[in-house]
PDB file of N, CA and C in Angstrom:
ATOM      1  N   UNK A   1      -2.296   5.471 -17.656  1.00  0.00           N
ATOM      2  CA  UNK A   1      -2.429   6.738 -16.969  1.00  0.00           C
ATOM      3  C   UNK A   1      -2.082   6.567 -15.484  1.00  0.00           C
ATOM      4  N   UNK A   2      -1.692   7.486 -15.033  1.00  0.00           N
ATOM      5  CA  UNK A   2      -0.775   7.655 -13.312  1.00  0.00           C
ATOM      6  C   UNK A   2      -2.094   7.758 -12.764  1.00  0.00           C
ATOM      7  N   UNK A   3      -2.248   7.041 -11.541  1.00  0.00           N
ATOM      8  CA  UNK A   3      -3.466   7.532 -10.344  1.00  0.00           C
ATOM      9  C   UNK A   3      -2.346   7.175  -8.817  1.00  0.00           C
ATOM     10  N   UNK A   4      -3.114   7.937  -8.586  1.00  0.00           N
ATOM     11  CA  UNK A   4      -2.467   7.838  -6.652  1.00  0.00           C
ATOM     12  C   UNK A   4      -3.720   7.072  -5.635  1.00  0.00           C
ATOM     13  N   UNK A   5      -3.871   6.527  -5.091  1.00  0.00           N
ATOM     14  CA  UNK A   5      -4.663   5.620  -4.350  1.00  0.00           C
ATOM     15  C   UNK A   5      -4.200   5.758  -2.816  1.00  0.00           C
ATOM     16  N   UNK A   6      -5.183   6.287  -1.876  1.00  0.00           N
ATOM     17  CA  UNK A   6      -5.199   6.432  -0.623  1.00  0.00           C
ATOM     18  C   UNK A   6      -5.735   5.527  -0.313  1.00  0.00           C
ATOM     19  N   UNK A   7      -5.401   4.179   0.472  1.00  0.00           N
ATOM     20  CA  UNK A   7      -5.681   3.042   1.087  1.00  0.00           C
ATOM     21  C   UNK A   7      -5.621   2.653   2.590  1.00  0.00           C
ATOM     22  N   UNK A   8      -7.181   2.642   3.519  1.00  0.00           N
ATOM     23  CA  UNK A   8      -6.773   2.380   4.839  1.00  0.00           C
ATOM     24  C   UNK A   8      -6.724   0.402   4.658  1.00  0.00           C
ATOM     25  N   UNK A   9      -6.210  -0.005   5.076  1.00  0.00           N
ATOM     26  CA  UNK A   9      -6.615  -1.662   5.244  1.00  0.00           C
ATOM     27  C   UNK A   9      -6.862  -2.157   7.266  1.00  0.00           C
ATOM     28  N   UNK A  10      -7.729  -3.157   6.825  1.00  0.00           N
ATOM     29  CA  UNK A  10      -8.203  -3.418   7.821  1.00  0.00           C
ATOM     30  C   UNK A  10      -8.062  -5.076   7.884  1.00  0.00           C
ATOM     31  N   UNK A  11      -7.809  -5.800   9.099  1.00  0.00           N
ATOM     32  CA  UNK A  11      -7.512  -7.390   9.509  1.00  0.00           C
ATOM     33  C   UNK A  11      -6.700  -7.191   9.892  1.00  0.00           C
ATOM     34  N   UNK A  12      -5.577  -8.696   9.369  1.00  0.00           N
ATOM     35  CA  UNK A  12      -4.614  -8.857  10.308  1.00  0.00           C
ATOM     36  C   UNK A  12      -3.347  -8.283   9.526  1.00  0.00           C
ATOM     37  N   UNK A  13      -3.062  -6.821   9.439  1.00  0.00           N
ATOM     38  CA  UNK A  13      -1.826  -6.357   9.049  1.00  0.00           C
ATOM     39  C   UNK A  13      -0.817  -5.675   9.538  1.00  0.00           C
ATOM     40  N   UNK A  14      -0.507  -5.640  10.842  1.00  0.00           N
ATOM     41  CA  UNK A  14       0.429  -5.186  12.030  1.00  0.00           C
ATOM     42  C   UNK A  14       0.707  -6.309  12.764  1.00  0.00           C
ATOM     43  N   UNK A  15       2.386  -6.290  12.814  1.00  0.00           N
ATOM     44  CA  UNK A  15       2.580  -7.171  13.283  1.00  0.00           C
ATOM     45  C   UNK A  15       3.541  -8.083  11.968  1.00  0.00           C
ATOM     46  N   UNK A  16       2.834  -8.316  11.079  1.00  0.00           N
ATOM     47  CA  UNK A  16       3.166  -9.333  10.126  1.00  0.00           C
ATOM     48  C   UNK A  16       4.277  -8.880   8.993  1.00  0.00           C
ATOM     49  N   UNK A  17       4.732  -8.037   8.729  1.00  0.00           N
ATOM     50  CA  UNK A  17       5.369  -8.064   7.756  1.00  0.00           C
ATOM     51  C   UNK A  17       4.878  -7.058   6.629  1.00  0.00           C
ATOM     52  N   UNK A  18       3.479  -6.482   6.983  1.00  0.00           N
ATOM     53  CA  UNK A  18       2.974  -5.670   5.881  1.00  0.00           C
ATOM     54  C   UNK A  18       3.447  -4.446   5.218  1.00  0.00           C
ATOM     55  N   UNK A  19       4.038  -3.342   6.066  1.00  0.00           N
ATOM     56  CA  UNK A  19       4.669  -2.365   5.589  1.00  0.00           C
ATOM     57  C   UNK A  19       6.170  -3.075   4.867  1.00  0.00           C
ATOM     58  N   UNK A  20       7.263  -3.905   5.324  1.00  0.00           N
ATOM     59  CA  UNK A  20       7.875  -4.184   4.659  1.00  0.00           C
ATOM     60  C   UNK A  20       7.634  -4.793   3.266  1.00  0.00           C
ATOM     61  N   UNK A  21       6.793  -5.540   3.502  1.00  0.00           N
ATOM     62  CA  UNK A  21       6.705  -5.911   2.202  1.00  0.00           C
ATOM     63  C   UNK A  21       5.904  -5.601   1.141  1.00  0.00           C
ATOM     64  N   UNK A  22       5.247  -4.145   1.497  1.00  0.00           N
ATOM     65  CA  UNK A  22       4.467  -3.394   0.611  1.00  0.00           C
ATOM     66  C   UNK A  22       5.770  -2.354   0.007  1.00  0.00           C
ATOM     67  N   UNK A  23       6.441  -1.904   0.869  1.00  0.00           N
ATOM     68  CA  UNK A  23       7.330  -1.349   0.173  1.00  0.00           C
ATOM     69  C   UNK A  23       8.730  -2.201  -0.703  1.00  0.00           C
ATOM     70  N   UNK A  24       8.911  -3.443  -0.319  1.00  0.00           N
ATOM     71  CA  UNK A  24       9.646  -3.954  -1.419  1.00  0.00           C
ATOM     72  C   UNK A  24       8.456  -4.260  -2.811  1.00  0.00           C
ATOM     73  N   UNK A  25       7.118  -4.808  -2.785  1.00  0.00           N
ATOM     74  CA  UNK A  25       6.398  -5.162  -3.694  1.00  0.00           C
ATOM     75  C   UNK A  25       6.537  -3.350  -4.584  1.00  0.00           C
ATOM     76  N   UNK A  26       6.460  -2.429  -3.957  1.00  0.00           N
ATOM     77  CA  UNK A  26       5.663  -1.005  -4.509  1.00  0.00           C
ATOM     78  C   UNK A  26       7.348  -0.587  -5.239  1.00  0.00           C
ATOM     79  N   UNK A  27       7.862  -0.910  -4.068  1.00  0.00           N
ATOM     80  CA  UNK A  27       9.654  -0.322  -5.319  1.00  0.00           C
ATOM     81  C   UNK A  27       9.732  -1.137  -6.742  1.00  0.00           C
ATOM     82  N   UNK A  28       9.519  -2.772  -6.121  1.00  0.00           N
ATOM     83  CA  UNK A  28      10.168  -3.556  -7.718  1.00  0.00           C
ATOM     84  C   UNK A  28       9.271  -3.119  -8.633  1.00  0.00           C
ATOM     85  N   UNK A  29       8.204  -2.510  -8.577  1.00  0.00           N
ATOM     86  CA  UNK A  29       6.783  -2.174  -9.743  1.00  0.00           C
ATOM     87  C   UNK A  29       6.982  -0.666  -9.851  1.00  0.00           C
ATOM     88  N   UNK A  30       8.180  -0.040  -9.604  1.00  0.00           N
ATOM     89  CA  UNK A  30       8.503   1.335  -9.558  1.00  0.00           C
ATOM     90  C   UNK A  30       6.903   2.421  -9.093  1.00  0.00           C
ATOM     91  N   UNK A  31       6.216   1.725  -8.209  1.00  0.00           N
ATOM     92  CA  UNK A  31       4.993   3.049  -7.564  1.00  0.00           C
ATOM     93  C   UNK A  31       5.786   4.065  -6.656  1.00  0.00           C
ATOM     94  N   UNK A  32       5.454   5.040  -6.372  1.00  0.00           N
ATOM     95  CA  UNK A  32       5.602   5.399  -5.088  1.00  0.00           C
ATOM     96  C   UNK A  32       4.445   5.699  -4.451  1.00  0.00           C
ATOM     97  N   UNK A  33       5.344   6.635  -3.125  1.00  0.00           N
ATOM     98  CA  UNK A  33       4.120   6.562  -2.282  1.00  0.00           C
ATOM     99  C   UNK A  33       4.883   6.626  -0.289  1.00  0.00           C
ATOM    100  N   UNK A  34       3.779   6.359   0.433  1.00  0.00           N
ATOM    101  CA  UNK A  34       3.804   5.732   1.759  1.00  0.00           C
ATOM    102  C   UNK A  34       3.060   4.613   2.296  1.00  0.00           C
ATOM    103  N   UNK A  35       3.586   4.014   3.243  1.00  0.00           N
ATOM    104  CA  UNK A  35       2.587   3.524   4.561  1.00  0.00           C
ATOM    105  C   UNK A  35       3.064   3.441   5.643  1.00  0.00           C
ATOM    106  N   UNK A  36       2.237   3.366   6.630  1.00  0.00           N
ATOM    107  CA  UNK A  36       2.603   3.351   8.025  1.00  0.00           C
ATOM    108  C   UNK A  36       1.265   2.919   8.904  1.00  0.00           C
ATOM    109  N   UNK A  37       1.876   2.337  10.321  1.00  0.00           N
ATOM    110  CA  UNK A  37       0.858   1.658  10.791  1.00  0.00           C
ATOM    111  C   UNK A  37      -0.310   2.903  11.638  1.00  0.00           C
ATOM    112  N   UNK A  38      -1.838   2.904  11.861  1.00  0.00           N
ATOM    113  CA  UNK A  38      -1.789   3.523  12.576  1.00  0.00           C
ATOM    114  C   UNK A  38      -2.240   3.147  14.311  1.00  0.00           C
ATOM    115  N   UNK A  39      -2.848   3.889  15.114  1.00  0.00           N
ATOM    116  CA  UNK A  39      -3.175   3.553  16.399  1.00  0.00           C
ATOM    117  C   UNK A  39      -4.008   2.933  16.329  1.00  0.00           C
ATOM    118  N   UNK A  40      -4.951   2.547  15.688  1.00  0.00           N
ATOM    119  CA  UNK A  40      -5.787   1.898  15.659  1.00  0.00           C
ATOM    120  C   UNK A  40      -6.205  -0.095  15.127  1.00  0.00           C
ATOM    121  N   UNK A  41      -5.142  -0.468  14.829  1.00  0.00           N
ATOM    122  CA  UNK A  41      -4.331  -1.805  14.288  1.00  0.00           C
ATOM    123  C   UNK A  41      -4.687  -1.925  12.492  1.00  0.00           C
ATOM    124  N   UNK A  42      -4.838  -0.849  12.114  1.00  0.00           N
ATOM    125  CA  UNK A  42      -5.368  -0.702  10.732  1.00  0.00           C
ATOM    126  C   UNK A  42      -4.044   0.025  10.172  1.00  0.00           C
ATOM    127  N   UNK A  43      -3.234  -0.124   8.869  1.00  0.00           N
ATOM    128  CA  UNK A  43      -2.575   0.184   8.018  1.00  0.00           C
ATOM    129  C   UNK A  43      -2.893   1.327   7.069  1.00  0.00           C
ATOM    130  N   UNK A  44      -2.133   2.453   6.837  1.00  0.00           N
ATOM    131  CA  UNK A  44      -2.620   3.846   5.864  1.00  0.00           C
ATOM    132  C   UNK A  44      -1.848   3.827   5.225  1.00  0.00           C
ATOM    133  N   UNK A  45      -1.765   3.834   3.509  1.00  0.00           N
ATOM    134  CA  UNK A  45      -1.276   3.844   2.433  1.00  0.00           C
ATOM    135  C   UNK A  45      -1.576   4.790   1.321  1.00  0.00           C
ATOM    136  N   UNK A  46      -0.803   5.923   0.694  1.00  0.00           N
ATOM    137  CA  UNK A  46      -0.853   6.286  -0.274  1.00  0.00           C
ATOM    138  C   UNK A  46      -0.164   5.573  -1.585  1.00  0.00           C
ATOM    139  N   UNK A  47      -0.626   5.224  -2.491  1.00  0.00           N
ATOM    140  CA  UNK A  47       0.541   4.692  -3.261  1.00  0.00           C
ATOM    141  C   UNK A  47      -0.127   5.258  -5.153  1.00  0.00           C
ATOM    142  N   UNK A  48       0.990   5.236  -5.791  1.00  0.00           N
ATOM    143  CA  UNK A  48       0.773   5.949  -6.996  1.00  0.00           C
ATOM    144  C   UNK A  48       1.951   5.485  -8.397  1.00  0.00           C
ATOM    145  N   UNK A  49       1.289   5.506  -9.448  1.00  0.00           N
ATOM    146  CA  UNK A  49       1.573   4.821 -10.227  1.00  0.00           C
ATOM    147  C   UNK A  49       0.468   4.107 -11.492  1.00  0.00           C
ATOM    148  N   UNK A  50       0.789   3.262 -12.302  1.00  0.00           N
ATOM    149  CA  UNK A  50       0.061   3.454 -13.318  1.00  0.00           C
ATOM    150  C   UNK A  50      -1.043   2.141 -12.532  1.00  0.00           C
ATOM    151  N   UNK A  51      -2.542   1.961 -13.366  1.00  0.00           N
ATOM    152  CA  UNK A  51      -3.295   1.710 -12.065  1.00  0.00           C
ATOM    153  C   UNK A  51      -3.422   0.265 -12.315  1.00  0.00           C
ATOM    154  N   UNK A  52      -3.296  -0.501 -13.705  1.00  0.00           N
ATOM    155  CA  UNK A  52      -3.036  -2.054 -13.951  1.00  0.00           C
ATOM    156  C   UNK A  52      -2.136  -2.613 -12.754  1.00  0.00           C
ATOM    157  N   UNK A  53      -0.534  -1.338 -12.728  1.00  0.00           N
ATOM    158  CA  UNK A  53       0.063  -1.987 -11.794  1.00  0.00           C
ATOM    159  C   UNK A  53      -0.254  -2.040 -10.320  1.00  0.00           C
ATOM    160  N   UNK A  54      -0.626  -0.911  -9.563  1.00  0.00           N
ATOM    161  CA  UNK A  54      -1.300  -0.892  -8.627  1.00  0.00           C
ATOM    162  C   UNK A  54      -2.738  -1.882  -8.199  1.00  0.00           C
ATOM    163  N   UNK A  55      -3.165  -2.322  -9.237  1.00  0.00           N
ATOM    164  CA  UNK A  55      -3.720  -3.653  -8.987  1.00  0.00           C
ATOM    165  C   UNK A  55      -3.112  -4.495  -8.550  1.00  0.00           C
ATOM    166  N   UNK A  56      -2.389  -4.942  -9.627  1.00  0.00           N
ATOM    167  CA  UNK A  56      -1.406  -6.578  -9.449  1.00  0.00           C
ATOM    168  C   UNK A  56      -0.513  -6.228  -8.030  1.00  0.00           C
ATOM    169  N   UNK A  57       0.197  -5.182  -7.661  1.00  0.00           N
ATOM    170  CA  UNK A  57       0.554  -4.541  -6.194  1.00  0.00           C
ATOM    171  C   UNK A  57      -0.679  -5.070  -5.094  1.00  0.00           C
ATOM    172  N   UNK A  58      -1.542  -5.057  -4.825  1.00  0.00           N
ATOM    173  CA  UNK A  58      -2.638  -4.699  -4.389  1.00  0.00           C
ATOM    174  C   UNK A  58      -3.134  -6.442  -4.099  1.00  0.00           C
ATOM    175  N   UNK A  59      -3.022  -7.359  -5.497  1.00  0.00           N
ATOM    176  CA  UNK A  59      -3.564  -8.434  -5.223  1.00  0.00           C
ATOM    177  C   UNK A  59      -1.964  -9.417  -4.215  1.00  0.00           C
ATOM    178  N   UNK A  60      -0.811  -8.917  -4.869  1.00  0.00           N
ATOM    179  CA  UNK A  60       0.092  -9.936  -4.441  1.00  0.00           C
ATOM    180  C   UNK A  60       0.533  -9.297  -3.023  1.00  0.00           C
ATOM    181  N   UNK A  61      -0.055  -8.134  -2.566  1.00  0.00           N
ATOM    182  CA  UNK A  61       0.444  -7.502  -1.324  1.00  0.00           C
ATOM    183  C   UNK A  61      -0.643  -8.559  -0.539  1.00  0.00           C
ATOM    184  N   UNK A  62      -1.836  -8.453  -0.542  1.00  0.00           N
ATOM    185  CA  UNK A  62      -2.725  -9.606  -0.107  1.00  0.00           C
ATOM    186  C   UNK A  62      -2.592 -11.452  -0.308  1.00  0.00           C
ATOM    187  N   UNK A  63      -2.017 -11.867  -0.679  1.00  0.00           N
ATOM    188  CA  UNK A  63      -1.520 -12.904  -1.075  1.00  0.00           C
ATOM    189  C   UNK A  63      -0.416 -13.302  -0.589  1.00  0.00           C
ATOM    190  N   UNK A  64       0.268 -12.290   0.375  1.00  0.00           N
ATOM    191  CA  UNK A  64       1.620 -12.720   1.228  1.00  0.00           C
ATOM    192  C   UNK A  64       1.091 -13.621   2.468  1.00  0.00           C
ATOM    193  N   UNK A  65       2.201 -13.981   2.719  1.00  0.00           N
ATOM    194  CA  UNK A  65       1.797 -15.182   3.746  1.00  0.00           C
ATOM    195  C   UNK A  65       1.822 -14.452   5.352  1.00  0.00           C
ATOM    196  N   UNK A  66       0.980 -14.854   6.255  1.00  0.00           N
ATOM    197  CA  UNK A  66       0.651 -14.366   7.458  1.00  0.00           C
ATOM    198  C   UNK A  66      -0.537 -12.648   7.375  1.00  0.00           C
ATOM    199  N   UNK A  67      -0.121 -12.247   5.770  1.00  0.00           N
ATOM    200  CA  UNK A  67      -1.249 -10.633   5.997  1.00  0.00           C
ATOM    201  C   UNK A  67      -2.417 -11.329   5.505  1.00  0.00           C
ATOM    202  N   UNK A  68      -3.601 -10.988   6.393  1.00  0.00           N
ATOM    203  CA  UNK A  68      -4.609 -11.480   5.770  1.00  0.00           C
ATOM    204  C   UNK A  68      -5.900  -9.765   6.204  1.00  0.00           C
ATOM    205  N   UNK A  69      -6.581  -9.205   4.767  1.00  0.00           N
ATOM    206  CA  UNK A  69      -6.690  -8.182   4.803  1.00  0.00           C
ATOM    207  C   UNK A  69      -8.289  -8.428   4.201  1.00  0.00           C
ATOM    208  N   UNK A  70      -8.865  -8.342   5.693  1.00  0.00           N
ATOM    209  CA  UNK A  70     -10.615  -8.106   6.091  1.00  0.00           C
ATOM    210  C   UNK A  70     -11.001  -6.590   4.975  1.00  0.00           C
ATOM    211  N   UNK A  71     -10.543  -5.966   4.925  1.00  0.00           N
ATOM    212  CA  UNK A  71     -11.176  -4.380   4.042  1.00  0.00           C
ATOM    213  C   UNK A  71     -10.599  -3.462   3.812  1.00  0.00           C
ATOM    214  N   UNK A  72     -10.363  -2.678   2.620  1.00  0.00           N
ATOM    215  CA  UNK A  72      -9.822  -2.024   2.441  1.00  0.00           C
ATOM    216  C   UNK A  72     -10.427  -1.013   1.860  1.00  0.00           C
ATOM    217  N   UNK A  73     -10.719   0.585   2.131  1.00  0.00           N
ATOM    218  CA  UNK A  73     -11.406   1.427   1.896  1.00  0.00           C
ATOM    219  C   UNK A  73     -10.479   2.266   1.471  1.00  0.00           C
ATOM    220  N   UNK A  74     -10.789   2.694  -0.273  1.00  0.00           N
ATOM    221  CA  UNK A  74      -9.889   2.832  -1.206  1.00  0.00           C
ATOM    222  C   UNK A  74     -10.441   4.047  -1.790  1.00  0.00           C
ATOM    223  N   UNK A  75      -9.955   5.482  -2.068  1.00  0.00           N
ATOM    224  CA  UNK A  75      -9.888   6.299  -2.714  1.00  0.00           C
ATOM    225  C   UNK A  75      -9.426   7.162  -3.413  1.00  0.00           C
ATOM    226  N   UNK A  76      -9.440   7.299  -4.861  1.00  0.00           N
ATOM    227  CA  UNK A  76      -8.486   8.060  -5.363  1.00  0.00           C
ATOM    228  C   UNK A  76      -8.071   9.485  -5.260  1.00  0.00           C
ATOM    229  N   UNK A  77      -7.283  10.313  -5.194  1.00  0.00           N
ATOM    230  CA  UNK A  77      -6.735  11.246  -4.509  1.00  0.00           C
ATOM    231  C   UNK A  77      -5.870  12.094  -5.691  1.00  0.00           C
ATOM    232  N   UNK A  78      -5.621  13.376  -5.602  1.00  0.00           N
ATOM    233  CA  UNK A  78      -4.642  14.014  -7.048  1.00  0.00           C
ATOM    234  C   UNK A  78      -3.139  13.115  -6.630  1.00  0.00           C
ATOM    235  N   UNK A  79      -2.631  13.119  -7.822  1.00  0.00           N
ATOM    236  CA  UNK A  79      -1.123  12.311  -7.984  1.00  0.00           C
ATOM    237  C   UNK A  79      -0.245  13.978  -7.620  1.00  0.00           C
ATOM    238  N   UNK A  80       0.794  12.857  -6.555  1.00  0.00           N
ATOM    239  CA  UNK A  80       2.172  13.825  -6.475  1.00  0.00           C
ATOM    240  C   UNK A  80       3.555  14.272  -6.969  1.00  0.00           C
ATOM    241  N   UNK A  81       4.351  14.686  -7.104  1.00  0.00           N
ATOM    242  CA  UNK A  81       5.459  14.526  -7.305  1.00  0.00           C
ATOM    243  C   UNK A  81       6.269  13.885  -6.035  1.00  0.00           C
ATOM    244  N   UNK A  82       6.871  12.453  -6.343  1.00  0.00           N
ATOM    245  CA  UNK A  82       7.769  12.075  -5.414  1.00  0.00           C
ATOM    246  C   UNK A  82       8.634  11.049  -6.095  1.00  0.00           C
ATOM    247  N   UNK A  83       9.813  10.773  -5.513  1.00  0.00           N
ATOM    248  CA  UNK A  83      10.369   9.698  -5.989  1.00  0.00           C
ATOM    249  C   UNK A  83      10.566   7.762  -5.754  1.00  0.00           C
ATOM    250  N   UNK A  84       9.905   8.025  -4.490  1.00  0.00           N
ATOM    251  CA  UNK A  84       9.892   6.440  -4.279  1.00  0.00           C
ATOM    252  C   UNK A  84       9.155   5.950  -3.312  1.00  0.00           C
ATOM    253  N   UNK A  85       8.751   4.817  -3.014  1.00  0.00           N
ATOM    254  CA  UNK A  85       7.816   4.044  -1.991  1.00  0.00           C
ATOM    255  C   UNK A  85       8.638   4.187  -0.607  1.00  0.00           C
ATOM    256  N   UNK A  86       8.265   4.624   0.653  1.00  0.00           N
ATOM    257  CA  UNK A  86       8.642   4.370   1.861  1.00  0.00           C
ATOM    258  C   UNK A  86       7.650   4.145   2.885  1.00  0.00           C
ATOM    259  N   UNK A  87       8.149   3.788   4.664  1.00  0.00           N
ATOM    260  CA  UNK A  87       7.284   3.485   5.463  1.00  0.00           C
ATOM    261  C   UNK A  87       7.787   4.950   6.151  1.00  0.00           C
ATOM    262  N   UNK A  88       6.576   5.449   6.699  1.00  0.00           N
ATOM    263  CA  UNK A  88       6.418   6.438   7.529  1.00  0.00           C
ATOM    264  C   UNK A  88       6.019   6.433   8.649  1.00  0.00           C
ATOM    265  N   UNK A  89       7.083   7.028   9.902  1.00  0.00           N
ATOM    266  CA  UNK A  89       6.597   6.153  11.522  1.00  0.00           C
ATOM    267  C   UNK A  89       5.941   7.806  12.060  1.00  0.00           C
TER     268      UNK A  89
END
């Protein structure tokens, strides 16, 4: 079943590589969605898709080298119509 997941993350994820490589991890697993950094040095993510995969997304997005991710306050949200993962400035 499809769920959409609104995700703030919190540590060290600006700076490092995180939006890029959430959106190559979220394309090859066909989710979509957004992220973008905000003012505050914390990361905002919608992302959507079936939710096994959005796990395994989720563990190997944390598991990249240099993001290291103190908390992430996670809620599910209605699913959209869209076609693909991007970063939003």
């Amino acid at each position: 079943m499809e769920v959409r997941k609104h995700i703030y993350f919190s540590g060290r994820v600006q700076g490092v590589g995180f939006r890029y490589r959430a959106t190559y991890l979220a394309q090859s697993r066909k989710l979509t969605g957004w992220v973008k950094n905000l003012w505050d040095d914390r990361v905002e993510m919608e992302v959507q898709g079936e939710e096994t995969s959005i796990e395994r997304f989720l563990q190997d997005l944390q598991g990249q080298q240099f993001i290291s991710v103190d908390n992430m306050d996670v809620a599910e949200i209605p699913c959209v119509e869209e076609s693909k993962f991007r970063v939003v400035y």
